[in-house]
PDB file of N, CA and C in Angstrom:
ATOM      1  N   UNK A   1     -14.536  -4.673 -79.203  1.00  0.00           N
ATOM      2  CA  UNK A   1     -13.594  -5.596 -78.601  1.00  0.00           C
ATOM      3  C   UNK A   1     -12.558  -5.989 -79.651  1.00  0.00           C
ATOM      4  N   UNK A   2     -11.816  -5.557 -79.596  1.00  0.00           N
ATOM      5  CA  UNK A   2     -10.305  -5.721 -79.966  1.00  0.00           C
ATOM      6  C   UNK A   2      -9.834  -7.490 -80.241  1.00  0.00           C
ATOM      7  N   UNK A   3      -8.990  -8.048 -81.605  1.00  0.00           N
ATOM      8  CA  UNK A   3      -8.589  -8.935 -81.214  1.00  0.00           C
ATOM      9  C   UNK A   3      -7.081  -8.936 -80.501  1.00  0.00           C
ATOM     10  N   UNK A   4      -6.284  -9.749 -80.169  1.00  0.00           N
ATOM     11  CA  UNK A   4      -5.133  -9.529 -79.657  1.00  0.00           C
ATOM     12  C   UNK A   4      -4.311 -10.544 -79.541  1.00  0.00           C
ATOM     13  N   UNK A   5      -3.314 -10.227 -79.669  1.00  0.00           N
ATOM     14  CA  UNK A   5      -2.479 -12.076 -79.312  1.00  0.00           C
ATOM     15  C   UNK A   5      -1.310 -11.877 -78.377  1.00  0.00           C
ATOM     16  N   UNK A   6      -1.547 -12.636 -77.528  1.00  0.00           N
ATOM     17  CA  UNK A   6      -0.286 -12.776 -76.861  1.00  0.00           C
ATOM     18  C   UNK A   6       0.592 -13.869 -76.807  1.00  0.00           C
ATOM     19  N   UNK A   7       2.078 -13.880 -76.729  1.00  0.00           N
ATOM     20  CA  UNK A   7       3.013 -14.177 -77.209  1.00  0.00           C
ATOM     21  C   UNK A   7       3.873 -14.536 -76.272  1.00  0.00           C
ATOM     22  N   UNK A   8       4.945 -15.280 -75.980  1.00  0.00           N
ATOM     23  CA  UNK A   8       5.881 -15.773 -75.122  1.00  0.00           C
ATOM     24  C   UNK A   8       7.164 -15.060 -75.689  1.00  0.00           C
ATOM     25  N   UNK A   9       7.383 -14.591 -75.004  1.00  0.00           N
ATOM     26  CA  UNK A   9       8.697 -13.884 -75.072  1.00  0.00           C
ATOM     27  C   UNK A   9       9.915 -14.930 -74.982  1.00  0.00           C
ATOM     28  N   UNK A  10      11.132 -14.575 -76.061  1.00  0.00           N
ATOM     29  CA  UNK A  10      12.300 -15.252 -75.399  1.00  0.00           C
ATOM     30  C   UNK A  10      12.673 -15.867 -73.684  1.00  0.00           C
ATOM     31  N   UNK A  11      12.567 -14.312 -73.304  1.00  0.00           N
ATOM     32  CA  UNK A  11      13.361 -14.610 -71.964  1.00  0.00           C
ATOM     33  C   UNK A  11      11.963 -15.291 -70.757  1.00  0.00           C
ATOM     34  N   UNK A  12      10.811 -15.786 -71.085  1.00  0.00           N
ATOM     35  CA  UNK A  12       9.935 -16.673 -70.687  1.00  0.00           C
ATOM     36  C   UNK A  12       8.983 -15.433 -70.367  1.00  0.00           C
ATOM     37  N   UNK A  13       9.123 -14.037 -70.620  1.00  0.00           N
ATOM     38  CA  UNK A  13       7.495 -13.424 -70.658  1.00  0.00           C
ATOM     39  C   UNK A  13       6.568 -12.948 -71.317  1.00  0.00           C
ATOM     40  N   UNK A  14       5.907 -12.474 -71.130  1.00  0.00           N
ATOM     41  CA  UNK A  14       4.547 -12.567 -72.374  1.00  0.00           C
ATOM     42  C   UNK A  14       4.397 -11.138 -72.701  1.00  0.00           C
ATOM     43  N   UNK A  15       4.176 -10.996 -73.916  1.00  0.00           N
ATOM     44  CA  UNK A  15       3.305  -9.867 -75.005  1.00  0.00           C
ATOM     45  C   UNK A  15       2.181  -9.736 -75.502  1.00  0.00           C
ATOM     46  N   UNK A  16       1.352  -8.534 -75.144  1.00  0.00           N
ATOM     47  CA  UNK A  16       0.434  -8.843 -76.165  1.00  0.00           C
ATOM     48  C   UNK A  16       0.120  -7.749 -77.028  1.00  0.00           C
ATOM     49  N   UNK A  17      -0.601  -7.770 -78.453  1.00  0.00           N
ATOM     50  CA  UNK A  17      -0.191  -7.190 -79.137  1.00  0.00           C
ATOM     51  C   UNK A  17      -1.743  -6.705 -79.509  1.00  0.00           C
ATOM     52  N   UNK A  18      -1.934  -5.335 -79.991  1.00  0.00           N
ATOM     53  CA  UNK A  18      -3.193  -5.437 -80.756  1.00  0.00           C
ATOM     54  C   UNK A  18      -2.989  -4.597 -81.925  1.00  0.00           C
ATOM     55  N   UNK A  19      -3.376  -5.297 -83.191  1.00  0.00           N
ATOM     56  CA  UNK A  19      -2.822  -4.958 -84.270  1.00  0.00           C
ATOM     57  C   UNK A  19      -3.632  -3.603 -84.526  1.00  0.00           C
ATOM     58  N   UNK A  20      -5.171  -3.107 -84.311  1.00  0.00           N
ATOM     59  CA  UNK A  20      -5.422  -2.027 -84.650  1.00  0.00           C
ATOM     60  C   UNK A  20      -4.808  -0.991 -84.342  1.00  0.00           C
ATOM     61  N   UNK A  21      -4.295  -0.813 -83.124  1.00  0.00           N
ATOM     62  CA  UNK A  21      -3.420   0.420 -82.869  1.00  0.00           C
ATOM     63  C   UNK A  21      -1.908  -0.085 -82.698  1.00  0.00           C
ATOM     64  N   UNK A  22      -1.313  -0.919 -83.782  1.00  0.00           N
ATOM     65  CA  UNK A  22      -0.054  -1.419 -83.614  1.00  0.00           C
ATOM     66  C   UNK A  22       0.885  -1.126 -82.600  1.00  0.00           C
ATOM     67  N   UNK A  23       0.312  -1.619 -81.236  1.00  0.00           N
ATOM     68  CA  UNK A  23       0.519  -1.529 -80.134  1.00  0.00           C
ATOM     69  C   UNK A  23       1.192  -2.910 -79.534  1.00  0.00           C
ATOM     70  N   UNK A  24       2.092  -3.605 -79.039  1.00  0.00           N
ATOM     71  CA  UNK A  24       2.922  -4.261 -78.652  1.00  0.00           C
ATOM     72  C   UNK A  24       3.599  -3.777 -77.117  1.00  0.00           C
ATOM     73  N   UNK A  25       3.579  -4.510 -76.376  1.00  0.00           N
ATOM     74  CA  UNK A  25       3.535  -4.184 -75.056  1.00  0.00           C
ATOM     75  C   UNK A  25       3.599  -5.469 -73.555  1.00  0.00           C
ATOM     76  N   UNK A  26       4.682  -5.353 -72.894  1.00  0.00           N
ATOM     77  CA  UNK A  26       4.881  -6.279 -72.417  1.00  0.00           C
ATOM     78  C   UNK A  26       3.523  -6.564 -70.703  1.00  0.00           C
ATOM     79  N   UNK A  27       3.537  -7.705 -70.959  1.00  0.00           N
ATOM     80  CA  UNK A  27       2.636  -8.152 -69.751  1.00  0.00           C
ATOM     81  C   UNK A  27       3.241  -8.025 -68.279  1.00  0.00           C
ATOM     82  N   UNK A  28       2.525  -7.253 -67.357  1.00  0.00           N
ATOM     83  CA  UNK A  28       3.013  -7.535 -65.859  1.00  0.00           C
ATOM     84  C   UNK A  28       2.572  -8.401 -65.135  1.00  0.00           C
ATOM     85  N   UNK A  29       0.975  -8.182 -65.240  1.00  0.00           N
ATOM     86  CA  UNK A  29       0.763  -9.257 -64.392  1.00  0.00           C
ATOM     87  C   UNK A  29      -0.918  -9.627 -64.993  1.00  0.00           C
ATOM     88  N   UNK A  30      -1.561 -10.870 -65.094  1.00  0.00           N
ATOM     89  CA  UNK A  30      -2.455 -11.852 -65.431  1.00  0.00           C
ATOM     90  C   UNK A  30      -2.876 -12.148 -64.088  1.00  0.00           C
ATOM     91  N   UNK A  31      -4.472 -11.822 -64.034  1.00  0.00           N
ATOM     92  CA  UNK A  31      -5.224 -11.918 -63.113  1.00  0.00           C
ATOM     93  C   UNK A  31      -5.516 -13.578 -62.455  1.00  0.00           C
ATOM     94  N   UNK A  32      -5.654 -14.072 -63.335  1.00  0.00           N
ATOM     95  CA  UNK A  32      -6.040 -15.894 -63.219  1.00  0.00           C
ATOM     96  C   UNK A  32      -4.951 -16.348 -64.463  1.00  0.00           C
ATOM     97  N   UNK A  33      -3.295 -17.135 -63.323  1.00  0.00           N
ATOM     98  CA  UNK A  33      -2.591 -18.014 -63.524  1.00  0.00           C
ATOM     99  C   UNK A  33      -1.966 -18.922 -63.054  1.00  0.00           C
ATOM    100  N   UNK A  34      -2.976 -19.888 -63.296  1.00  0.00           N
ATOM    101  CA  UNK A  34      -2.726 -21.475 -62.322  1.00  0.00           C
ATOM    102  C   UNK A  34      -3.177 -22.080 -63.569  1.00  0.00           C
ATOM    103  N   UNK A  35      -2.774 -23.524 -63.346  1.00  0.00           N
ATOM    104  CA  UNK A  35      -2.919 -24.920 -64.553  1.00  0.00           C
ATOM    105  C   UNK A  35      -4.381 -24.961 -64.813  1.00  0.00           C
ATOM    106  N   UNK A  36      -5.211 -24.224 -63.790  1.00  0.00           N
ATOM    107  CA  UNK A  36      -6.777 -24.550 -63.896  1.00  0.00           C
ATOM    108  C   UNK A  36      -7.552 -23.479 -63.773  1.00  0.00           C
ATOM    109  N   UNK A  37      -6.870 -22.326 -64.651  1.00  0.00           N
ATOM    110  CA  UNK A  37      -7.542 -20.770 -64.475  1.00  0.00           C
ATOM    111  C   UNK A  37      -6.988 -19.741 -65.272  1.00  0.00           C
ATOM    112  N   UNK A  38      -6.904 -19.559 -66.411  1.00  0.00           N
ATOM    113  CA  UNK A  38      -5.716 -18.721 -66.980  1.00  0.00           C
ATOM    114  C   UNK A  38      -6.631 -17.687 -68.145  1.00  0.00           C
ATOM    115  N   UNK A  39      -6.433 -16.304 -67.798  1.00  0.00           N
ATOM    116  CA  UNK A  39      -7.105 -15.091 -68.047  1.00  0.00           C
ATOM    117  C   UNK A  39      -7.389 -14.004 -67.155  1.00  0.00           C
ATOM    118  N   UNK A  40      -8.641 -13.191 -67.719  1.00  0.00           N
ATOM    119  CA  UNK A  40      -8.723 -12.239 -66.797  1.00  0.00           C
ATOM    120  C   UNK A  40      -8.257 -10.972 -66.867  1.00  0.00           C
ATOM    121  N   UNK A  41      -8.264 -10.320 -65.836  1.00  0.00           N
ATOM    122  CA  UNK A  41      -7.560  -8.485 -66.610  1.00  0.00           C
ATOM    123  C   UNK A  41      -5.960  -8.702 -66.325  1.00  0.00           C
ATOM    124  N   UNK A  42      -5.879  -8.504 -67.609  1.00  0.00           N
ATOM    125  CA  UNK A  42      -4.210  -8.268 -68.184  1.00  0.00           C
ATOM    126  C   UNK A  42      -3.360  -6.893 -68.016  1.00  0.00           C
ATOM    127  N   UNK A  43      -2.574  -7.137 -67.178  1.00  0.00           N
ATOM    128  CA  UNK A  43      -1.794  -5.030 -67.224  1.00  0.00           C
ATOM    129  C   UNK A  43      -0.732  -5.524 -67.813  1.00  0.00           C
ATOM    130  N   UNK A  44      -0.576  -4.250 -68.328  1.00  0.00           N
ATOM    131  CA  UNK A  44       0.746  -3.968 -69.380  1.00  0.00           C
ATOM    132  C   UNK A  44       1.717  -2.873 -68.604  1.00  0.00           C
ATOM    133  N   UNK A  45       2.729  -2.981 -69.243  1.00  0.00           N
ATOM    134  CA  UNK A  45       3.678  -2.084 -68.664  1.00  0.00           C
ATOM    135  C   UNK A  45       3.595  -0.637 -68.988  1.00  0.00           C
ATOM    136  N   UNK A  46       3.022  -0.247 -69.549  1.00  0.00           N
ATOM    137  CA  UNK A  46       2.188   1.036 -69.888  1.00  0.00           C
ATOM    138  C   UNK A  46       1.014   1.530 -68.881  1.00  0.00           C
ATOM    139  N   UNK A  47       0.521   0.335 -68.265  1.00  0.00           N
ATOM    140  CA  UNK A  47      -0.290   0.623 -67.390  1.00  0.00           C
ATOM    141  C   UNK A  47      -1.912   0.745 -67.876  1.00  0.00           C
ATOM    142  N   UNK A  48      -2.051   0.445 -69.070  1.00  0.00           N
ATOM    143  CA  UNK A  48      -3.003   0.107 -69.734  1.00  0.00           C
ATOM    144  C   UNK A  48      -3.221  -1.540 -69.470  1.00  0.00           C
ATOM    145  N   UNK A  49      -4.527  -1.954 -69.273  1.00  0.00           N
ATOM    146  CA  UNK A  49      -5.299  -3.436 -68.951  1.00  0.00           C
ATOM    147  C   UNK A  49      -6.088  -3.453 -69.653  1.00  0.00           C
ATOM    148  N   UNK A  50      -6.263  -4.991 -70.389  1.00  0.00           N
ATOM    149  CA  UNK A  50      -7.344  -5.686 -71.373  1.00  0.00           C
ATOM    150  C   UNK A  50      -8.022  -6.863 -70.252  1.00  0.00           C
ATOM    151  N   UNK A  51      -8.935  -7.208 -70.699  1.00  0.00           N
ATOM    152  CA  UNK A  51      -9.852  -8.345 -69.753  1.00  0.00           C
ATOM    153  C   UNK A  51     -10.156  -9.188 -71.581  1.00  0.00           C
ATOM    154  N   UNK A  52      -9.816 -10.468 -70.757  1.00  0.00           N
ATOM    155  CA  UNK A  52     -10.050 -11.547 -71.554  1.00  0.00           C
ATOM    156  C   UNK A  52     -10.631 -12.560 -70.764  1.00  0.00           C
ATOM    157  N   UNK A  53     -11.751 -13.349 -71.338  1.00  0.00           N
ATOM    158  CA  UNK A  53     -12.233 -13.956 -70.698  1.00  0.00           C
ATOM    159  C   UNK A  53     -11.110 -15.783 -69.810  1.00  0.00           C
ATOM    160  N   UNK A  54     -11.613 -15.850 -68.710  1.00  0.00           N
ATOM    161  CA  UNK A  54     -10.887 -16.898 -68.344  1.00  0.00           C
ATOM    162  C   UNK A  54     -10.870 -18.072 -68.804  1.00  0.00           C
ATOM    163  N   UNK A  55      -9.479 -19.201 -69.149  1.00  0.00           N
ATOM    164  CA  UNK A  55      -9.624 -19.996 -69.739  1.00  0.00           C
ATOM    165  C   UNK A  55      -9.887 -21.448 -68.639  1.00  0.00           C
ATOM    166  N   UNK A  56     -10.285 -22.450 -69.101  1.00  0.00           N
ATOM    167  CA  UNK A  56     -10.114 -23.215 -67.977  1.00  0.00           C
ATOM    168  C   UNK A  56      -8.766 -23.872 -67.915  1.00  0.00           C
ATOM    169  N   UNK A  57      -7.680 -23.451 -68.624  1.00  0.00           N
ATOM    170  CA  UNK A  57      -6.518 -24.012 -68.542  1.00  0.00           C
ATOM    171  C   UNK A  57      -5.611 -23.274 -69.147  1.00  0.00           C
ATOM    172  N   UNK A  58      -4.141 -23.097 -69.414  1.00  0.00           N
ATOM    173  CA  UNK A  58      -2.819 -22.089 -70.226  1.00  0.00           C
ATOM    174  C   UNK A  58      -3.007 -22.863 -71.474  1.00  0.00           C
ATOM    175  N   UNK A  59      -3.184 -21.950 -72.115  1.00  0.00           N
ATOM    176  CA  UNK A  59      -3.360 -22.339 -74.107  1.00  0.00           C
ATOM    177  C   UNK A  59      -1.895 -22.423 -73.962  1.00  0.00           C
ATOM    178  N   UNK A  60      -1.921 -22.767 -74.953  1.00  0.00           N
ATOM    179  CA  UNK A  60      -0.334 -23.010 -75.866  1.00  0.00           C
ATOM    180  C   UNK A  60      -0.238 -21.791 -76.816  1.00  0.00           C
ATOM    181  N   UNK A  61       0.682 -21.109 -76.604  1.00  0.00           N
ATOM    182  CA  UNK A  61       1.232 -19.630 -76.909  1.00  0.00           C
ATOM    183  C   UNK A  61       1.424 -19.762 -78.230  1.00  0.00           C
ATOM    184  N   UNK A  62       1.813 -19.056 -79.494  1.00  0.00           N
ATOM    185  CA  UNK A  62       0.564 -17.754 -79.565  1.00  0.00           C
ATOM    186  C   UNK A  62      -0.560 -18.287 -79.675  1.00  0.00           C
ATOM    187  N   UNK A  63      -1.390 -17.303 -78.942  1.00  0.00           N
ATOM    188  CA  UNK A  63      -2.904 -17.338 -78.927  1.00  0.00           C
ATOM    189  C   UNK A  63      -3.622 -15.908 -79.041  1.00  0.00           C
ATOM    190  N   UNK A  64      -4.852 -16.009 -80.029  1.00  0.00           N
ATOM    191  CA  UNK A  64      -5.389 -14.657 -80.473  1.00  0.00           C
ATOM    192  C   UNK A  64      -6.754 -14.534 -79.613  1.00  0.00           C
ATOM    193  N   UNK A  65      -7.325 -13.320 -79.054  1.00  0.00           N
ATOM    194  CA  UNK A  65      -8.393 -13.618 -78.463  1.00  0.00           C
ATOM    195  C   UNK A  65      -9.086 -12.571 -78.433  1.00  0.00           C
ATOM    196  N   UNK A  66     -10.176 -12.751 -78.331  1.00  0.00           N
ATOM    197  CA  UNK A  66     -11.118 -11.328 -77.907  1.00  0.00           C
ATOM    198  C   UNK A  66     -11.013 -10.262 -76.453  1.00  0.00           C
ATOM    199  N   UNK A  67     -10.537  -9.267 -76.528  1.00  0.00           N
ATOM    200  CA  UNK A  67     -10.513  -9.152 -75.409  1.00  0.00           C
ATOM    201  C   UNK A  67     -11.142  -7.163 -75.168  1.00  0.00           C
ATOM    202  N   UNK A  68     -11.569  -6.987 -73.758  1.00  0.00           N
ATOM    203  CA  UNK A  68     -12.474  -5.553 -73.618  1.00  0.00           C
ATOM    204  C   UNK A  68     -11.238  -4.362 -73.174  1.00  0.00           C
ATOM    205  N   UNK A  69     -11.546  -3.699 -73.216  1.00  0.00           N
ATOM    206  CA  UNK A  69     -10.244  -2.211 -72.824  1.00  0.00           C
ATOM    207  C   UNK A  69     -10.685  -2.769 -70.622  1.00  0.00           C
ATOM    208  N   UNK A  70      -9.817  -2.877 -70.396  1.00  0.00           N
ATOM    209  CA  UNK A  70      -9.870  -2.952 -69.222  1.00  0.00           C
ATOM    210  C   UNK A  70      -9.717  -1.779 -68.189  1.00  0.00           C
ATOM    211  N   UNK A  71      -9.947  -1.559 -66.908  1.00  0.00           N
ATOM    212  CA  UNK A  71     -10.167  -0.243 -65.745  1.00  0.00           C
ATOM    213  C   UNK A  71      -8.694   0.912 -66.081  1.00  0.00           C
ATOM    214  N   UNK A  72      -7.754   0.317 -66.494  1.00  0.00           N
ATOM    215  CA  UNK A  72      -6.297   0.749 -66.727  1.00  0.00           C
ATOM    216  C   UNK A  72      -6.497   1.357 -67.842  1.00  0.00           C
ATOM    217  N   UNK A  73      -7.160   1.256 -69.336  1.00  0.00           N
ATOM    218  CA  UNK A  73      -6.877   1.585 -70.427  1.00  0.00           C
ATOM    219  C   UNK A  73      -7.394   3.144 -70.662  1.00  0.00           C
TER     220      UNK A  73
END
């Protein structure tokens, strides 16, 4: 399991990055995002997905986390 961080983009969207395969890659879409649910399998615009576990709330950006190669990767 990979660490990873994702990032707020200028124009208000998110990145996430994983430094072992200096891979950087923009987010499409986050499985669980509401004020009281935020995580879950992550797709990238590559079409590759990470699963991070769900938070009970939106961290405050950047945030580094553990996360598994998801059904996409």
């Amino acid at each position: 399991m990979p660490n990873v961080m994702i990032r707020q983009t200028e124009s208000g969207g998110l990145t996430l990055y994983v430094a072992k395969k200096d891979l950087e890659e923009s987010v499409v879409s986050i499985e669980h995002n509401t004020d009281h649910c935020w995580g879950g399998e992550i797709t990238l615009a590559d079409g590759s997905s990470y699963y991070i576990e769900p938070m009970s709330e939106v961290p405050s950006l950047p945030i580094t986390v553990r996360a598994k190669r998801g059904a996409g990767g």
